[in-house]
Protein backbone atom coordinates (compact mmCIF):
# COMPACT_ATOMS: atom_id res chain seq x y z
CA UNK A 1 -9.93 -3.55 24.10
CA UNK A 2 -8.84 -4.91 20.43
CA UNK A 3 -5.09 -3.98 20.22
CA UNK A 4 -3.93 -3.60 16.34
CA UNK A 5 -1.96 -6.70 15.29
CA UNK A 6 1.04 -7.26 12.51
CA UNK A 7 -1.00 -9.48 10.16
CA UNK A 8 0.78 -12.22 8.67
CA UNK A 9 1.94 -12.75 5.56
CA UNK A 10 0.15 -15.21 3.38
CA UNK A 11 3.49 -16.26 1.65
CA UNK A 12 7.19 -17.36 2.66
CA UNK A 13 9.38 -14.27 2.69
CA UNK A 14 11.33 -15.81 -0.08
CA UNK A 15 8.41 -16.21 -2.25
CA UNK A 16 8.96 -12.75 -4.04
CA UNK A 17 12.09 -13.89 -5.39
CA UNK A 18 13.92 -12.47 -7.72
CA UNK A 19 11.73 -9.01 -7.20
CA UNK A 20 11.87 -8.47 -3.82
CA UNK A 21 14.66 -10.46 -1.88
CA UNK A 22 13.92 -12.70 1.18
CA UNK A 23 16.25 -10.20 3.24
CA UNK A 24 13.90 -6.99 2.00
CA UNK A 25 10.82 -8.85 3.42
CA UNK A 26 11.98 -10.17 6.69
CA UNK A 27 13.24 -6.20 7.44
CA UNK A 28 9.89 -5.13 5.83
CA UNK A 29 7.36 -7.05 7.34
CA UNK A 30 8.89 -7.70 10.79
CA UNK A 31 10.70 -4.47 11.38
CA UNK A 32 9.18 -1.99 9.77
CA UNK A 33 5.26 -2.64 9.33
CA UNK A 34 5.58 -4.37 13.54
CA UNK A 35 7.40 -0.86 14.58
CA UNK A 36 4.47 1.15 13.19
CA UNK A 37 1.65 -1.26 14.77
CA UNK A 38 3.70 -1.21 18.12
CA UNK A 39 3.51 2.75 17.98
CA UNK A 40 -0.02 2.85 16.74
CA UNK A 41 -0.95 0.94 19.90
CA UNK A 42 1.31 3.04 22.02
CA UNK A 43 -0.51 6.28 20.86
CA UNK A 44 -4.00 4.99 21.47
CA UNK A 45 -3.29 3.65 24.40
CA UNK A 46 -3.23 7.66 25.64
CA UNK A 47 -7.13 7.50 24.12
CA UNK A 48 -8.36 4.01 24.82
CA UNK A 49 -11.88 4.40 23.58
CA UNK A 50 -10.27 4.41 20.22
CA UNK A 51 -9.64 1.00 19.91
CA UNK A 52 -13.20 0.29 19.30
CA UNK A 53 -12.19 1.83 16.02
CA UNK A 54 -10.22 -0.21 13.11
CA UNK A 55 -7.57 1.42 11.47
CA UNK A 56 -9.09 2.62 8.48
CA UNK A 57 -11.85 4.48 10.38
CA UNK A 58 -9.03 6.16 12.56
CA UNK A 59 -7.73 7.44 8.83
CA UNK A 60 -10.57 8.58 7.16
CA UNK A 61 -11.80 11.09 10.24
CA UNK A 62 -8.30 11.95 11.27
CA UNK A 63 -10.07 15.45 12.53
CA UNK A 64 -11.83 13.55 15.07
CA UNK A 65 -8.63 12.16 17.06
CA UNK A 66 -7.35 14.13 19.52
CA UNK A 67 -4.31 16.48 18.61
CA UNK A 68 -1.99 15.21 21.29
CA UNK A 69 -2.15 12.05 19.28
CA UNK A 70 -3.46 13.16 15.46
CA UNK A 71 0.11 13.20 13.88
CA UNK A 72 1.12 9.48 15.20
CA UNK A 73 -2.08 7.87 14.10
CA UNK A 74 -1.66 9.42 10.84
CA UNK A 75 1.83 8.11 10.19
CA UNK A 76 1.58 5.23 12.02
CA UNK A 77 -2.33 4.08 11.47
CA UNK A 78 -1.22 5.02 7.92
CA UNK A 79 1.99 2.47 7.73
CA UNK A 80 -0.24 -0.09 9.21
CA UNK A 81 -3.01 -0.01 6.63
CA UNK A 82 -0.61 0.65 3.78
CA UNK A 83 1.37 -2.29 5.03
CA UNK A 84 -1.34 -4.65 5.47
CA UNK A 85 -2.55 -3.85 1.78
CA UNK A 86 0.39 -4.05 -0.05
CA UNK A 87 1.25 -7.54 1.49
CA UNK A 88 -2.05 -8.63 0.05
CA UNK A 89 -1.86 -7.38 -3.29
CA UNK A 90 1.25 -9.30 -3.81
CA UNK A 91 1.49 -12.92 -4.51
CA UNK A 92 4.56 -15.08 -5.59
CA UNK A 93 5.17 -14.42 -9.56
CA UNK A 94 4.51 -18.38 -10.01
CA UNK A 95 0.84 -18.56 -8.48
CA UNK A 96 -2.44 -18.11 -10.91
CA UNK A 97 -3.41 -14.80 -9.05
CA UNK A 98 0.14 -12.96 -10.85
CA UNK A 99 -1.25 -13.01 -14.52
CA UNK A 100 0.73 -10.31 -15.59
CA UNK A 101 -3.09 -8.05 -16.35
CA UNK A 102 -5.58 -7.58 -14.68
CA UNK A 103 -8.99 -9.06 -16.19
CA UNK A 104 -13.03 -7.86 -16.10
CA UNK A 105 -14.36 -4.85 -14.69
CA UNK A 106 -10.91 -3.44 -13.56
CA UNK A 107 -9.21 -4.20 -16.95
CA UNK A 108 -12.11 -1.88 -18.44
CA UNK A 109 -11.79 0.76 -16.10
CA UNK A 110 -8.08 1.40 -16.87
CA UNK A 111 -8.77 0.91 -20.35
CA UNK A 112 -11.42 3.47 -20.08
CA UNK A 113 -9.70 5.70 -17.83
CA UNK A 114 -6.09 5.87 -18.96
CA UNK A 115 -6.36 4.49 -22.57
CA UNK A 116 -4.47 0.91 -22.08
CA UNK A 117 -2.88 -1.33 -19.41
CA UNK A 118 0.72 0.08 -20.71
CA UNK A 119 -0.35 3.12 -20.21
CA UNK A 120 -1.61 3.16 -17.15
CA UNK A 121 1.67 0.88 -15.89
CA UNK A 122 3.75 4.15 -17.55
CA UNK A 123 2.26 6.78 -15.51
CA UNK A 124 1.86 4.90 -12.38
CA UNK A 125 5.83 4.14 -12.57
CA UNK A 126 6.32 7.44 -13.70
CA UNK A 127 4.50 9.47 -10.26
CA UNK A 128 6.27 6.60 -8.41
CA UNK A 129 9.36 7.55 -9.61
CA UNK A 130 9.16 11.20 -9.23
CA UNK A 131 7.71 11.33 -5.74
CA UNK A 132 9.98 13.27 -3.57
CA UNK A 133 11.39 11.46 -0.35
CA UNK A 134 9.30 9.07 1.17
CA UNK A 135 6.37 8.05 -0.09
CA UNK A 136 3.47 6.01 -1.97
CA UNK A 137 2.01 5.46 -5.41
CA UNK A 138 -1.90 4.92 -5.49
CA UNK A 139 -4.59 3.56 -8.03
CA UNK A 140 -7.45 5.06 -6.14
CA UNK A 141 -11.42 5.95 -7.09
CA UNK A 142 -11.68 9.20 -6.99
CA UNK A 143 -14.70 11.00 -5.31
CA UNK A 144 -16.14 10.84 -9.18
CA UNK A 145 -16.13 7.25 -9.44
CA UNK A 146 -13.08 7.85 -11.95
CA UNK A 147 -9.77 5.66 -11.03
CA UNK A 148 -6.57 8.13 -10.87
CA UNK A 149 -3.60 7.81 -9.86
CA UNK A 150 -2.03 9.49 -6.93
CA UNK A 151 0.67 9.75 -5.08
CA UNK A 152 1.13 10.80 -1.02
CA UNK A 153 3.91 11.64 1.37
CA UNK A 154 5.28 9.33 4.08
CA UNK A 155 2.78 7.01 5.10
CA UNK A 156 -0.29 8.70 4.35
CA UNK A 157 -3.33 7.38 2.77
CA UNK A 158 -5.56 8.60 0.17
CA UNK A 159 -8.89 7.62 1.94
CA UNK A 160 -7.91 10.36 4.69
CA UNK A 161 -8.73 12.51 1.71
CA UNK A 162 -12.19 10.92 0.55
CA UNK A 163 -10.39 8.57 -2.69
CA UNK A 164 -10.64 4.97 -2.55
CA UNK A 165 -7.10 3.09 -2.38
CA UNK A 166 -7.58 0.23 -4.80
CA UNK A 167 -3.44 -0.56 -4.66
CA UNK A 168 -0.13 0.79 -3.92
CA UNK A 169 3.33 0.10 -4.14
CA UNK A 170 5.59 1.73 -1.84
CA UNK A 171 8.31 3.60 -2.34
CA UNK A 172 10.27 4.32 0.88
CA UNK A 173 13.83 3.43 0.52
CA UNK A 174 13.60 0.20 2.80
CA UNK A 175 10.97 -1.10 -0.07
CA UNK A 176 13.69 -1.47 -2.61
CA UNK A 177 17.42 -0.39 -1.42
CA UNK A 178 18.84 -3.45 -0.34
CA UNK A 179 18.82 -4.68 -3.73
CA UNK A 180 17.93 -2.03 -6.51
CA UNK A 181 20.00 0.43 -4.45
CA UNK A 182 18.87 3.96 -5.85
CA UNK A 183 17.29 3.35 -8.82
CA UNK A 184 13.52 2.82 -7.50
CA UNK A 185 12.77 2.95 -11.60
CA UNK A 186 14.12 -0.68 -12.30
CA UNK A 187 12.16 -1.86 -8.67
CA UNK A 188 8.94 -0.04 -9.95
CA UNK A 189 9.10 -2.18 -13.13
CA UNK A 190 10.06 -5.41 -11.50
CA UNK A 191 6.72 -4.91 -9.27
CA UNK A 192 4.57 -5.67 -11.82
CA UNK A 193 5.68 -9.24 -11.97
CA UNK A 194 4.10 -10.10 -8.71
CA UNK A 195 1.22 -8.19 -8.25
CA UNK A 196 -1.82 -10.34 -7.30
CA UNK A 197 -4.25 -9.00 -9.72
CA UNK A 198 -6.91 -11.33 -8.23
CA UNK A 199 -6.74 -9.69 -5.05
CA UNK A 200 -6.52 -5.98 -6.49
CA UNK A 201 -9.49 -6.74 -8.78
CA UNK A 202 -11.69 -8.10 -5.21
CA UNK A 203 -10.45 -4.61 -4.03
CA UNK A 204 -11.95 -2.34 -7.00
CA UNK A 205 -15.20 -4.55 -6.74
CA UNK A 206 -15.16 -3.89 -3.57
């Protein structure tokens, strides 16, 4: 029986300094993302033969898991991938992998697909900013091979609807309140400056 685990991060949690503060990622990270692989595990525990499955494979065939546990693997399955994502896609705003743009096939997809980097930055900041409550903003593949951007409630996770999640910034209030209190606009525009662009370009590849 493989138990989910918090993965760890691959930086010190005052790497993301000044964008996101050393007290935002201890909270974040050991809090947060542990509390929703702690009740992930808790849930399938009631269903052990779904441990054989990874967390993405619980997502995309949500039908499939029983209904006494269906809504607690899709919130917390869902904070748990999200999580383990968006610690990946960033990287200190000093290393190589933070070069401001992406590069190669990705850069030509937005290009082709939203008209320009800035413009694509725009609208993704833009449906982060308007999303209502709690919540995520997407750069997914769409089921047309077309990248879009999306955004979804809570924790969930546009693969449970057939997209591809290619990266995501989150925009819960514990992302960004400690220190851009409520104005998640100026935190969506700091993000930029240390997303790992390396790692999100492996992911549209991919």
């Amino acid at each position: 029986m493989n138990k989910y685990t918090l993965p760890e991060l691959a930086y010190g949690y005052n790497d993301l300094e000044p964008y996101i503060s050393e007290e935002i990622m201890r909270l974040h990270h050991d809090k947060h993302h542990a509390t929703y692989v702690s009740n992930l595990n808790a849930a399938i525990e009631k269903h052990p033969e779904l441990f054989e499955k990874n967390a993405e494979e619980l997502l995309t065939d949500l039908q499939s898991i029983p209904e006494d546990i269906r809504t607690a693997v899709r919130n917390n399955a869902g904070g748990h991938v999200n999580h383990s994502m968006f610690w990946e896609i960033m990287s200190p705003a000093s290393a190589e992998a933070s070069a401001g743009k992406p590069a190669g096939e990705l850069a030509n997809a937005i290009d082709r697909d939203f008209g320009s980097f800035e413009a694509f930055t725009q609208k993704f900041n833009d449906e982060g900013a308007k999303r209502f409550g709690s919540g995520w903003v997407w750069l997914v593949k769409n089921k047309e091979g077309m990248l879009e951007i999306v955004s979804t409630v809570n924790q969930d996770n546009p693969m449970s609807g057939g997209m591809k999640p290619i990266m995501g910034n989150d925009v819960w209030e514990h992302a960004y309140y400690l220190q851009y209190k409520n104005v998640r606009a100026d935190y969506l525009k700091a993000w930029w400056n240390i997303v790992n662009w390396a790692e999100v370009e492996k992911r549209y590849a991919k």
